[in-house]
C-alpha atoms as a PDB file:
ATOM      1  CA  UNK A   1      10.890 -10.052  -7.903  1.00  0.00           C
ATOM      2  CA  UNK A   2       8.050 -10.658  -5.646  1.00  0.00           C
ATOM      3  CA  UNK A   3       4.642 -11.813  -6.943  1.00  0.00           C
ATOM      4  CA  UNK A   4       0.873 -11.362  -6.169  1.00  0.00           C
ATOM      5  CA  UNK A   5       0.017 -12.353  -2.715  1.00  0.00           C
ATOM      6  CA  UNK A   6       3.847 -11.787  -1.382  1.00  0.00           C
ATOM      7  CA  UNK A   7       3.554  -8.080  -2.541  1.00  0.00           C
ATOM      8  CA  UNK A   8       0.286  -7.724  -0.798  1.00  0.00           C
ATOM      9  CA  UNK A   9       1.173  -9.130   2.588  1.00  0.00           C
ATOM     10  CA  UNK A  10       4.118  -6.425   2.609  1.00  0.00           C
ATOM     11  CA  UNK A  11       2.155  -3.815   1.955  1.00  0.00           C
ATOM     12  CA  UNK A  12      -0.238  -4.468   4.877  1.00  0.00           C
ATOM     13  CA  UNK A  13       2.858  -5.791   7.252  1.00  0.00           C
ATOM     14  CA  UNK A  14       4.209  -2.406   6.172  1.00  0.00           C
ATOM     15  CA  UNK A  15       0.915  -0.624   6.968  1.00  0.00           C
ATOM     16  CA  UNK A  16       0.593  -1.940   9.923  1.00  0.00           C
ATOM     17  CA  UNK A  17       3.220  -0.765  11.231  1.00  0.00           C
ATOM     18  CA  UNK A  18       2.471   2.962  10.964  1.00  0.00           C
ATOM     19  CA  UNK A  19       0.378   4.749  12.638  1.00  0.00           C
ATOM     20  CA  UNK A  20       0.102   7.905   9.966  1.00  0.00           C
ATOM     21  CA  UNK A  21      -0.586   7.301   6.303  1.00  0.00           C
ATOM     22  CA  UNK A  22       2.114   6.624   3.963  1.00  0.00           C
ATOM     23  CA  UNK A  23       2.057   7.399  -0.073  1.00  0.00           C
ATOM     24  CA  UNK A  24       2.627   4.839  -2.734  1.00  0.00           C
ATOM     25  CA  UNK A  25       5.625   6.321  -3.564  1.00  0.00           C
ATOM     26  CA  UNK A  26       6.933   5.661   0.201  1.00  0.00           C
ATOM     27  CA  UNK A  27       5.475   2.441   0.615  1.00  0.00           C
ATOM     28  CA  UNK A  28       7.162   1.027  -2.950  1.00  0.00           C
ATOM     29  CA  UNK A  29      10.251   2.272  -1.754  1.00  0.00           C
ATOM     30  CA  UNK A  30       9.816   0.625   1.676  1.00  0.00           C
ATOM     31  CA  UNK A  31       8.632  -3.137   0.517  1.00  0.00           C
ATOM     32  CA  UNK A  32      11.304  -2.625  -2.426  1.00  0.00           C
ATOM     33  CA  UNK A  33       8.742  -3.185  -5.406  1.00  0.00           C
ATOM     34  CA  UNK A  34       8.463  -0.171  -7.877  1.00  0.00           C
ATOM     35  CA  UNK A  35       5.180   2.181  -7.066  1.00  0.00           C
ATOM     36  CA  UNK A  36       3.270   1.134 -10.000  1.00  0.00           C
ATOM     37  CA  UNK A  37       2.640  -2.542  -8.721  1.00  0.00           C
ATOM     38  CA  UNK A  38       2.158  -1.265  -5.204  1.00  0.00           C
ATOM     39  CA  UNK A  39      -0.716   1.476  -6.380  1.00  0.00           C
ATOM     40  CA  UNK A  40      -2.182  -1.824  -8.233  1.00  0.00           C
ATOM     41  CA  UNK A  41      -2.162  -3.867  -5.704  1.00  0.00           C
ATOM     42  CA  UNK A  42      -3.078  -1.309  -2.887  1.00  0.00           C
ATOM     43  CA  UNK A  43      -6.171  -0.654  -4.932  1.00  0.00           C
ATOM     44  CA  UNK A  44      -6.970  -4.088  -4.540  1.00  0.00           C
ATOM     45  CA  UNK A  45      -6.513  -4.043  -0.963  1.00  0.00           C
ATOM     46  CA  UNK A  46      -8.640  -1.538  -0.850  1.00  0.00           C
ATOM     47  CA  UNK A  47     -11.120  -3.201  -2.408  1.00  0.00           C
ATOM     48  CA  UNK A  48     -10.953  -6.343  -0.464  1.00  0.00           C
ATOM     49  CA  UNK A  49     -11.230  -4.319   2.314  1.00  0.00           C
ATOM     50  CA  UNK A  50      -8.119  -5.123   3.726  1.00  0.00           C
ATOM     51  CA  UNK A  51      -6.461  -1.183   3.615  1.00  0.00           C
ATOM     52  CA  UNK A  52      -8.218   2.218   3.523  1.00  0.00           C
ATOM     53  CA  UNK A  53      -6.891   4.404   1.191  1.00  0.00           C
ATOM     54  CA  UNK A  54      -7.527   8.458   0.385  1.00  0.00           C
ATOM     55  CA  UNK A  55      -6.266  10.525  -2.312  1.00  0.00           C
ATOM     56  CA  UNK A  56      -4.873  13.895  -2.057  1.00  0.00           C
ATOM     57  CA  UNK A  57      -4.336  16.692  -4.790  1.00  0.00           C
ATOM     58  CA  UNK A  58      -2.103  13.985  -7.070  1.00  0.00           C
ATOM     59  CA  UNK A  59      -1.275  12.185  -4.173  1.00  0.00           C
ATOM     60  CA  UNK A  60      -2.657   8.860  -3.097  1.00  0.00           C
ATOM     61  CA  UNK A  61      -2.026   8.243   0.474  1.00  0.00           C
ATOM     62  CA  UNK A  62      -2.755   4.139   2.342  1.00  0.00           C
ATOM     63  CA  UNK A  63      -3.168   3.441   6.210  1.00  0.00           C
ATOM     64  CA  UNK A  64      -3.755  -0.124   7.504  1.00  0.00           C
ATOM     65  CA  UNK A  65      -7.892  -1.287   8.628  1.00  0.00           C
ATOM     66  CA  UNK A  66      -7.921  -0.941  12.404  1.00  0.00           C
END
């Protein structure tokens, strides 16, 4: 199972390769790491100012820093 900074380099590789936002739900299932970790470490990212991140409804939705 990936770790710390692994899991966070996915998620931005992952990012940065779309160009609409993605859910955390789409994005766990995408790096292969259950959502729970991802949200985590997305709202880390987020943070760090690394991603951007918005929620909607339920729903929280990540795109990559341009």
């Amino acid at each position: 199972m990936p770790r710390g900074k692994e899991i966070d380099s996915r998620i931005v590789a992952a990012l940065k390769k779309r160009d609409m936002p993605v859910s955390t739900l789409d994005l766990a299932k995408e790096i292969k790491v259950s959502w729970h970790p991802v949200r985590f470490h997305c709202l880390q990212l987020k943070t760090e100012g690394k991603i951007d991140g918005f929620r909607v409804g339920h729903m929280d939705l990540w795109v990559s820093k341009k």
